[in-house]
PDB file of N, CA and C in Angstrom:
ATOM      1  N   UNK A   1     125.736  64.013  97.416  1.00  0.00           N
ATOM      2  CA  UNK A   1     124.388  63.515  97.536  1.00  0.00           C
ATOM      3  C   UNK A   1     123.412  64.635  97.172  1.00  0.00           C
ATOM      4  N   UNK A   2     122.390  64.239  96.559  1.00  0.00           N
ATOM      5  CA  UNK A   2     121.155  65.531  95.943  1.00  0.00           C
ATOM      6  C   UNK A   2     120.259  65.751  97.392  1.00  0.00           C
ATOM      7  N   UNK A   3     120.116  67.159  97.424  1.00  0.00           N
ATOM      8  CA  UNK A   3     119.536  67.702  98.576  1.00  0.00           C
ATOM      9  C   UNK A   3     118.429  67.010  98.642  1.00  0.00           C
ATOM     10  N   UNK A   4     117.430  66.443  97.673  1.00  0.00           N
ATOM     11  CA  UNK A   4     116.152  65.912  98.151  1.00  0.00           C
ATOM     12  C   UNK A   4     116.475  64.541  98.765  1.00  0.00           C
ATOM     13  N   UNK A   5     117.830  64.004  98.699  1.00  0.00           N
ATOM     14  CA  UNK A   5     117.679  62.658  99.054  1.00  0.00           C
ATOM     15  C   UNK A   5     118.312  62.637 100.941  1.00  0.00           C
ATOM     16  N   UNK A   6     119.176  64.012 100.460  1.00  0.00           N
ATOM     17  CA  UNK A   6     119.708  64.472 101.849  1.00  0.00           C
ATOM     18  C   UNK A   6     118.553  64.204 103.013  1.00  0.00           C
ATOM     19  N   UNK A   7     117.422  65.126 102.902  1.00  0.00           N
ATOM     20  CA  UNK A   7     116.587  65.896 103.365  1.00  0.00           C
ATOM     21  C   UNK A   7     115.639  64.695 104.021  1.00  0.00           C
ATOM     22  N   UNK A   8     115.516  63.715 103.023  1.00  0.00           N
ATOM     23  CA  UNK A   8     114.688  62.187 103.555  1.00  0.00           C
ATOM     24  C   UNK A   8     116.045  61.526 104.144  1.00  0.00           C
ATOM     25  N   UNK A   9     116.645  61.438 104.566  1.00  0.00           N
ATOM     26  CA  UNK A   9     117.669  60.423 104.562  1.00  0.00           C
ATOM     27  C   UNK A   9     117.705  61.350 106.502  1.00  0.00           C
ATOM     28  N   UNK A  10     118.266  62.438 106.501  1.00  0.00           N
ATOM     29  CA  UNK A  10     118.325  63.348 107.867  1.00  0.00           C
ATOM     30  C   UNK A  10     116.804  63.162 108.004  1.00  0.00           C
ATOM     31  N   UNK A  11     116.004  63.181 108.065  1.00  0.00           N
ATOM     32  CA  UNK A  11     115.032  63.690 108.476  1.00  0.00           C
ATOM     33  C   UNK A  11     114.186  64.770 108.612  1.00  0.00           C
ATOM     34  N   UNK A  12     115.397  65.645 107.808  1.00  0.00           N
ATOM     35  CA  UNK A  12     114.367  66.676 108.170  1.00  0.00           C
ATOM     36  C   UNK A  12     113.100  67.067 107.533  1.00  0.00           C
ATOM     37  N   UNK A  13     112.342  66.274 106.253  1.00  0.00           N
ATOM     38  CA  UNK A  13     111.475  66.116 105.434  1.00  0.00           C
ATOM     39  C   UNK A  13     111.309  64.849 105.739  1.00  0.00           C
ATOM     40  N   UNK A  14     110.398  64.386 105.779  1.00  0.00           N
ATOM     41  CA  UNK A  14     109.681  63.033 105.649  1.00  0.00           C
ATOM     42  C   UNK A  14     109.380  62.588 104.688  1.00  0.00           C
ATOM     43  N   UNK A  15     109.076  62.626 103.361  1.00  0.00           N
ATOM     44  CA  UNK A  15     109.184  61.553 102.410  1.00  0.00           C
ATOM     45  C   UNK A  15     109.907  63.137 101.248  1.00  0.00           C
ATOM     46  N   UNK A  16     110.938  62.012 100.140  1.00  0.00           N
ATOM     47  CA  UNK A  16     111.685  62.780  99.104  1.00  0.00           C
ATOM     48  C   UNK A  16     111.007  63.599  98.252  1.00  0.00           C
ATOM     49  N   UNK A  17     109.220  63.019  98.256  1.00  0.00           N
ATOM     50  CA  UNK A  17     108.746  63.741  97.296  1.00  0.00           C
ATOM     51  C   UNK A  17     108.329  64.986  97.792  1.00  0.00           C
ATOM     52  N   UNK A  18     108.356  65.279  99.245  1.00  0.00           N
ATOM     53  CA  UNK A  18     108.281  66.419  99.720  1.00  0.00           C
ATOM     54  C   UNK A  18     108.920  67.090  99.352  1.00  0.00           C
ATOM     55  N   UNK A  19     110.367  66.643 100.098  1.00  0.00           N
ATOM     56  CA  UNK A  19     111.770  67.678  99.985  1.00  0.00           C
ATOM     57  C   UNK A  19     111.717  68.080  98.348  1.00  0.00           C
ATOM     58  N   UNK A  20     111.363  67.301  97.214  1.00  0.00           N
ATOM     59  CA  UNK A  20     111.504  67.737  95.759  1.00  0.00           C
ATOM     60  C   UNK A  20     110.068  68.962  95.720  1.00  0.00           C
ATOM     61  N   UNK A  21     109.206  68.889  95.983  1.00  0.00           N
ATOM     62  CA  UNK A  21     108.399  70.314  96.363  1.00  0.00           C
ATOM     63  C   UNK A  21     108.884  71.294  97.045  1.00  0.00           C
ATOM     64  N   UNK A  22     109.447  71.172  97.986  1.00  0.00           N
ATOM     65  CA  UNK A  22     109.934  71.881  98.878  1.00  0.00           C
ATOM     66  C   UNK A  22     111.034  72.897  97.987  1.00  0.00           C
ATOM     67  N   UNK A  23     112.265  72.070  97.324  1.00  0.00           N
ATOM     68  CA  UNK A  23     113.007  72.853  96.392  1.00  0.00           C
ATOM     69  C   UNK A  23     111.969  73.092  95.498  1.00  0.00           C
ATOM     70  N   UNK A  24     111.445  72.685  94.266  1.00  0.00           N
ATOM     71  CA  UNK A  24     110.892  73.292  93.792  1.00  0.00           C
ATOM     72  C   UNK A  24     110.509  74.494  93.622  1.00  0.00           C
ATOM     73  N   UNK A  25     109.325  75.106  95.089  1.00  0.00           N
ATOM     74  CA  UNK A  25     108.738  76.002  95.435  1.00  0.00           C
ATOM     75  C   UNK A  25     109.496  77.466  96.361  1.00  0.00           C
ATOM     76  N   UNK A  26     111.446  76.842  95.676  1.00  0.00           N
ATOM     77  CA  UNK A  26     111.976  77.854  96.349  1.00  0.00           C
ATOM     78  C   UNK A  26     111.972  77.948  97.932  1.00  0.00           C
ATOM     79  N   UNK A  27     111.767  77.232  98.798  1.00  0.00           N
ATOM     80  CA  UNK A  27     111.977  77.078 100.103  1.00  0.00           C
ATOM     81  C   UNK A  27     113.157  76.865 101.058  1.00  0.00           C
ATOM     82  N   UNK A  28     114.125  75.861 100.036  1.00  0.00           N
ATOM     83  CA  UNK A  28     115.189  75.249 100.232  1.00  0.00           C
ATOM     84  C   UNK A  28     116.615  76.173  99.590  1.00  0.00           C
ATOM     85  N   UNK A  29     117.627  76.258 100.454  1.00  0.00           N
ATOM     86  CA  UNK A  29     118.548  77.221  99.817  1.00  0.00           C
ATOM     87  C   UNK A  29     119.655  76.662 100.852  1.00  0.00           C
ATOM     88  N   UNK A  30     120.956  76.674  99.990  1.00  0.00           N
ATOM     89  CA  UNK A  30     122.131  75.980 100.149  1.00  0.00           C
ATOM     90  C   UNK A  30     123.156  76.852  99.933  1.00  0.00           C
ATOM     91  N   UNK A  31     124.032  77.770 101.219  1.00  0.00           N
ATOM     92  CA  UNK A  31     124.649  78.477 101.221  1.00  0.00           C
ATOM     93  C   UNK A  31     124.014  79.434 100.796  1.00  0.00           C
ATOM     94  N   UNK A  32     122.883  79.927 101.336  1.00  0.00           N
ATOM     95  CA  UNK A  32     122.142  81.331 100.291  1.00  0.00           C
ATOM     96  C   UNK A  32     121.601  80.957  99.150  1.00  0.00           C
ATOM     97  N   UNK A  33     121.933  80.177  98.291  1.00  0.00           N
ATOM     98  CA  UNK A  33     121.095  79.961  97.104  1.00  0.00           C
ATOM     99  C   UNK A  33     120.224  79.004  97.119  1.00  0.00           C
ATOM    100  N   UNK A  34     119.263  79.581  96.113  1.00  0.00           N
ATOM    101  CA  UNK A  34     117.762  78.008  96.144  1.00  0.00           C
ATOM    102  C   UNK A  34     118.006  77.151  95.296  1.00  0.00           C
ATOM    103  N   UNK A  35     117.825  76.271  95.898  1.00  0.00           N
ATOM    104  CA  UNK A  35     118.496  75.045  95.484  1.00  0.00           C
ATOM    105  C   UNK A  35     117.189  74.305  95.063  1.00  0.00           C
ATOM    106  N   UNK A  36     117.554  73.586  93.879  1.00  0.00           N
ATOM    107  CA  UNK A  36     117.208  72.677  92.655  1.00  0.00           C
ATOM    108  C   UNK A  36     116.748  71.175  93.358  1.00  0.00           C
ATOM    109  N   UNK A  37     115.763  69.926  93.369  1.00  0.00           N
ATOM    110  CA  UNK A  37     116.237  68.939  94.235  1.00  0.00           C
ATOM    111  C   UNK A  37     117.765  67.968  93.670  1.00  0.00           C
ATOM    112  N   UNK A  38     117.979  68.281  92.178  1.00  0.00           N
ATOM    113  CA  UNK A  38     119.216  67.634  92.134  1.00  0.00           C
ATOM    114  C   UNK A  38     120.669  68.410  92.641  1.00  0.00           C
ATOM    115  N   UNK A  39     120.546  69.225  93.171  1.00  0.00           N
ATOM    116  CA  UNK A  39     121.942  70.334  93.689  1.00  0.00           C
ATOM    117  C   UNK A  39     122.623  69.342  94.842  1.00  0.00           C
ATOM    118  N   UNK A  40     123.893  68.958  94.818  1.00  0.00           N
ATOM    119  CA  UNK A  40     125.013  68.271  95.537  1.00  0.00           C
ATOM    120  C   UNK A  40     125.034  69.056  96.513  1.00  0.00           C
ATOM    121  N   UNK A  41     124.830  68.164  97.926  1.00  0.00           N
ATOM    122  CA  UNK A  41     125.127  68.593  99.174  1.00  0.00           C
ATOM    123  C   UNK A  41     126.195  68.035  99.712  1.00  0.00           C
ATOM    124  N   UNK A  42     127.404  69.060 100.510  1.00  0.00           N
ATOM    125  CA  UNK A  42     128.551  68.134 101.160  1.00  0.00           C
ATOM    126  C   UNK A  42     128.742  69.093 102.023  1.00  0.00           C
ATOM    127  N   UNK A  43     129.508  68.105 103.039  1.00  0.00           N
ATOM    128  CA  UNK A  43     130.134  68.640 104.222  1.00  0.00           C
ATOM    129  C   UNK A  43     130.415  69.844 104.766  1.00  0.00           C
ATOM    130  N   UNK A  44     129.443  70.837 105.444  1.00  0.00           N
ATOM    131  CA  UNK A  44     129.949  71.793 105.517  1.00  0.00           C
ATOM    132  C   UNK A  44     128.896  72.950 105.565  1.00  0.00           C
ATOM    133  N   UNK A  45     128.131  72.214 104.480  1.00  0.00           N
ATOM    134  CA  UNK A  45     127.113  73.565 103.419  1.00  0.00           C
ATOM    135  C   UNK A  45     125.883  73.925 104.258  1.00  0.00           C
ATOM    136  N   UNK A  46     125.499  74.991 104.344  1.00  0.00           N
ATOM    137  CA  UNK A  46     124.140  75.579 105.433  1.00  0.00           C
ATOM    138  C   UNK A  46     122.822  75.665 104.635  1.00  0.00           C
ATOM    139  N   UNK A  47     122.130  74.301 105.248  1.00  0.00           N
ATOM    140  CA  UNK A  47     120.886  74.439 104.530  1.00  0.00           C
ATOM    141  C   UNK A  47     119.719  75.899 105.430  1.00  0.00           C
ATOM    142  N   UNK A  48     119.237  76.017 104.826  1.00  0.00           N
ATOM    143  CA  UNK A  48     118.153  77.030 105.308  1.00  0.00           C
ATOM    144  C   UNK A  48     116.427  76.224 104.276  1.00  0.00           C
ATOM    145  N   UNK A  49     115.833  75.720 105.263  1.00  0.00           N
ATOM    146  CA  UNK A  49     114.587  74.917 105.260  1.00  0.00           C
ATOM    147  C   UNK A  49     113.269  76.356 105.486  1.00  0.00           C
ATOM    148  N   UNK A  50     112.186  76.679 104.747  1.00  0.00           N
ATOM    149  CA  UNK A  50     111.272  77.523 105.154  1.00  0.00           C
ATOM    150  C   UNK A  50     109.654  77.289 104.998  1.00  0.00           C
ATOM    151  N   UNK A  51     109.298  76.440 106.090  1.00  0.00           N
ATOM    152  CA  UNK A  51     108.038  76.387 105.865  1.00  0.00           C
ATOM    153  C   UNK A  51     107.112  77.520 106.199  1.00  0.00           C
ATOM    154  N   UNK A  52     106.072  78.147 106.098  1.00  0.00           N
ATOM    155  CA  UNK A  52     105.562  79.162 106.272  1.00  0.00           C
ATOM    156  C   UNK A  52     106.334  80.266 107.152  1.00  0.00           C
ATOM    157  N   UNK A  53     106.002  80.369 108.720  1.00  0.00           N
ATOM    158  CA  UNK A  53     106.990  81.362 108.787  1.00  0.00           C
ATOM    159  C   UNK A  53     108.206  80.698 109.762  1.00  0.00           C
ATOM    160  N   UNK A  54     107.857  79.517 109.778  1.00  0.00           N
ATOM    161  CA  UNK A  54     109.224  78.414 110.889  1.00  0.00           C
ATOM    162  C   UNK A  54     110.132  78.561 109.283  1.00  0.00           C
ATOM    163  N   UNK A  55     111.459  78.686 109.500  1.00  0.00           N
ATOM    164  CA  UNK A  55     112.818  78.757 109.500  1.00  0.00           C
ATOM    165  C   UNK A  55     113.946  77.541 109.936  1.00  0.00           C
ATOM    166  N   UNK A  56     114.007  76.927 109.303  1.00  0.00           N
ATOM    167  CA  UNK A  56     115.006  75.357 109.694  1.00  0.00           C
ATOM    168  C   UNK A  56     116.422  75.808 109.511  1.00  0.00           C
ATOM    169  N   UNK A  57     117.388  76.175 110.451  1.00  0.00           N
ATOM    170  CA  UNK A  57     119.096  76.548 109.838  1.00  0.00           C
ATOM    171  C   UNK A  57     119.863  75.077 109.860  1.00  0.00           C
ATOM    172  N   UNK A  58     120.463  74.450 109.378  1.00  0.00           N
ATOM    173  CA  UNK A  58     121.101  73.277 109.245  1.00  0.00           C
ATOM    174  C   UNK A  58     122.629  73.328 108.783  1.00  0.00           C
ATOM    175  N   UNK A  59     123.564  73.110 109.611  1.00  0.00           N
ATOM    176  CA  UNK A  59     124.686  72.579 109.316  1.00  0.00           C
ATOM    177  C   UNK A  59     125.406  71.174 108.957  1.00  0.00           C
ATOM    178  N   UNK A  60     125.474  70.684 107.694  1.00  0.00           N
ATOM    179  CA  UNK A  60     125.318  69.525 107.101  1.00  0.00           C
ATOM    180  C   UNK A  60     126.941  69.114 107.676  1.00  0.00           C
ATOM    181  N   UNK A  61     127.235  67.528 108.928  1.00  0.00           N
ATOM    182  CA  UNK A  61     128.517  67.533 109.499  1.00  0.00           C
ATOM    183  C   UNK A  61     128.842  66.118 108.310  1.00  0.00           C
ATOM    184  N   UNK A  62     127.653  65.277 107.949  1.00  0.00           N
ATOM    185  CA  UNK A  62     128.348  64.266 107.239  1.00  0.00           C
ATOM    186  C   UNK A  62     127.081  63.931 106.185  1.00  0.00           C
ATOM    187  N   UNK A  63     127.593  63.093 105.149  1.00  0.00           N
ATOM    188  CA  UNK A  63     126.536  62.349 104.265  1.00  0.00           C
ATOM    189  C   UNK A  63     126.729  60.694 104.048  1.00  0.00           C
ATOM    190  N   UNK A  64     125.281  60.457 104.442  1.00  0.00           N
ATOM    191  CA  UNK A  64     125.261  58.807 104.288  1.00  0.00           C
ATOM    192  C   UNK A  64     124.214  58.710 103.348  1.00  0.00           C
ATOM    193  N   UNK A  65     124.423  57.404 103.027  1.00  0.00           N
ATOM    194  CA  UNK A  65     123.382  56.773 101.994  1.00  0.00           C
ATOM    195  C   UNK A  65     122.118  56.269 102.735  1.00  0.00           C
ATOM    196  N   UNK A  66     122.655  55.504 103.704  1.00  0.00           N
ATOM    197  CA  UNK A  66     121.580  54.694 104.889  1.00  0.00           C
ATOM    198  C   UNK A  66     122.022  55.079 106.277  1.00  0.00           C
ATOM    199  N   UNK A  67     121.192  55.207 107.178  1.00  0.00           N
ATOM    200  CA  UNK A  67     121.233  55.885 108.076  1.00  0.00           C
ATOM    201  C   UNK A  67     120.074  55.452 108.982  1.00  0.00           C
ATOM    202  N   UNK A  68     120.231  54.866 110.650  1.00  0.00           N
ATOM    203  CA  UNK A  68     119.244  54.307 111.053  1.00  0.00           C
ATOM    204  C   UNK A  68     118.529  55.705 111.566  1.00  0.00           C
ATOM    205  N   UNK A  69     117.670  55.970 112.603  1.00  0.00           N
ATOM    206  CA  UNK A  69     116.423  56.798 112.736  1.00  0.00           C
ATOM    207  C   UNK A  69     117.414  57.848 113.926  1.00  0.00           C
ATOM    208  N   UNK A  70     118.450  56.750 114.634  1.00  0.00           N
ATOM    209  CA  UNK A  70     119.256  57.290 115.490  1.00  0.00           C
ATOM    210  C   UNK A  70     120.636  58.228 115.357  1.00  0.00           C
ATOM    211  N   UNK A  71     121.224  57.437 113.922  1.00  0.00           N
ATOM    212  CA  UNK A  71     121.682  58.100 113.442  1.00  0.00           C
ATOM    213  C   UNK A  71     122.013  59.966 112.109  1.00  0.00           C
ATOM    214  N   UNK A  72     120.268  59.768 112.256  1.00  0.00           N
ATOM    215  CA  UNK A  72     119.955  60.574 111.103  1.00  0.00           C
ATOM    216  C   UNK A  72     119.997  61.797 112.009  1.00  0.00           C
ATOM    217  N   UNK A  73     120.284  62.018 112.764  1.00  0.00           N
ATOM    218  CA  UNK A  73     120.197  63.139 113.474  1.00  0.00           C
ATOM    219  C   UNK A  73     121.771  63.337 113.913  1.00  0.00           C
ATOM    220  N   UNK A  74     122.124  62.689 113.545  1.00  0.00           N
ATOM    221  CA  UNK A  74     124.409  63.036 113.624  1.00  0.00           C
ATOM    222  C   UNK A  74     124.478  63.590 112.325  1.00  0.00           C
ATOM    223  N   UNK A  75     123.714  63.845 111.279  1.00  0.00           N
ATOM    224  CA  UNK A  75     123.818  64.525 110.228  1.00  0.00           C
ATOM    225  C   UNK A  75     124.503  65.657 109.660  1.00  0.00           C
ATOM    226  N   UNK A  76     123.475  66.347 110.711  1.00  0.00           N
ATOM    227  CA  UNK A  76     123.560  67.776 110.866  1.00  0.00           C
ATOM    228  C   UNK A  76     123.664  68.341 112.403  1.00  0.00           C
ATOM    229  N   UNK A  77     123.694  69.536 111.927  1.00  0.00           N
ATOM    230  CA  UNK A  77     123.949  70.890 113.915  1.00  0.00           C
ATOM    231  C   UNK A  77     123.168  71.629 113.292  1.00  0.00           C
ATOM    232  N   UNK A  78     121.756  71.942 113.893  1.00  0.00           N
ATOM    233  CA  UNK A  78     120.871  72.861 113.972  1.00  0.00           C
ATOM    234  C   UNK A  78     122.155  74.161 114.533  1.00  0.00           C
ATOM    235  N   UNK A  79     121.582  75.228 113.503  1.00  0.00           N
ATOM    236  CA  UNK A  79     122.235  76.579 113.550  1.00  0.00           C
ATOM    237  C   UNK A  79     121.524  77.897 114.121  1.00  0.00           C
TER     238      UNK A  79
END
């Protein structure tokens, strides 16, 4: 799944066109690297989220397509 769709789908961005700024502007990094919004996210991989000086660590446990509001938070394990 592409990190920007990840990112709306978990929650942790609120709409995709964010999360695609967000990579863009170098914020977003996947295992250490900055990640692109089309870069494949799977099982496993440590997002690092950086809005000004807050710091998001994310451990990605599964990927769904649809996901209710309750579930979007079984996603990931804050790190």
């Amino acid at each position: 799944m592409r990190i920007d769709k990840f990112l709306k789908n978990s929650r942790l961005i609120k709409r995709r066109t964010l999360a695609n700024e967000a990579c863009d502007a170098g914020r977003v990094t996947i295992n250490g690297k900055i990640a692109k919004p089309g870069t494949e996210v799977k099982v496993g991989d440590i997002i690092e989220i950086r809005f000004g000086s807050n710091v998001t660590r994310v451990e990605v446990t599964s990927v769904a397509d649809h996901v209710s509001k309750a579930e979007a938070k079984e996603m990931y394990i804050i790190r």
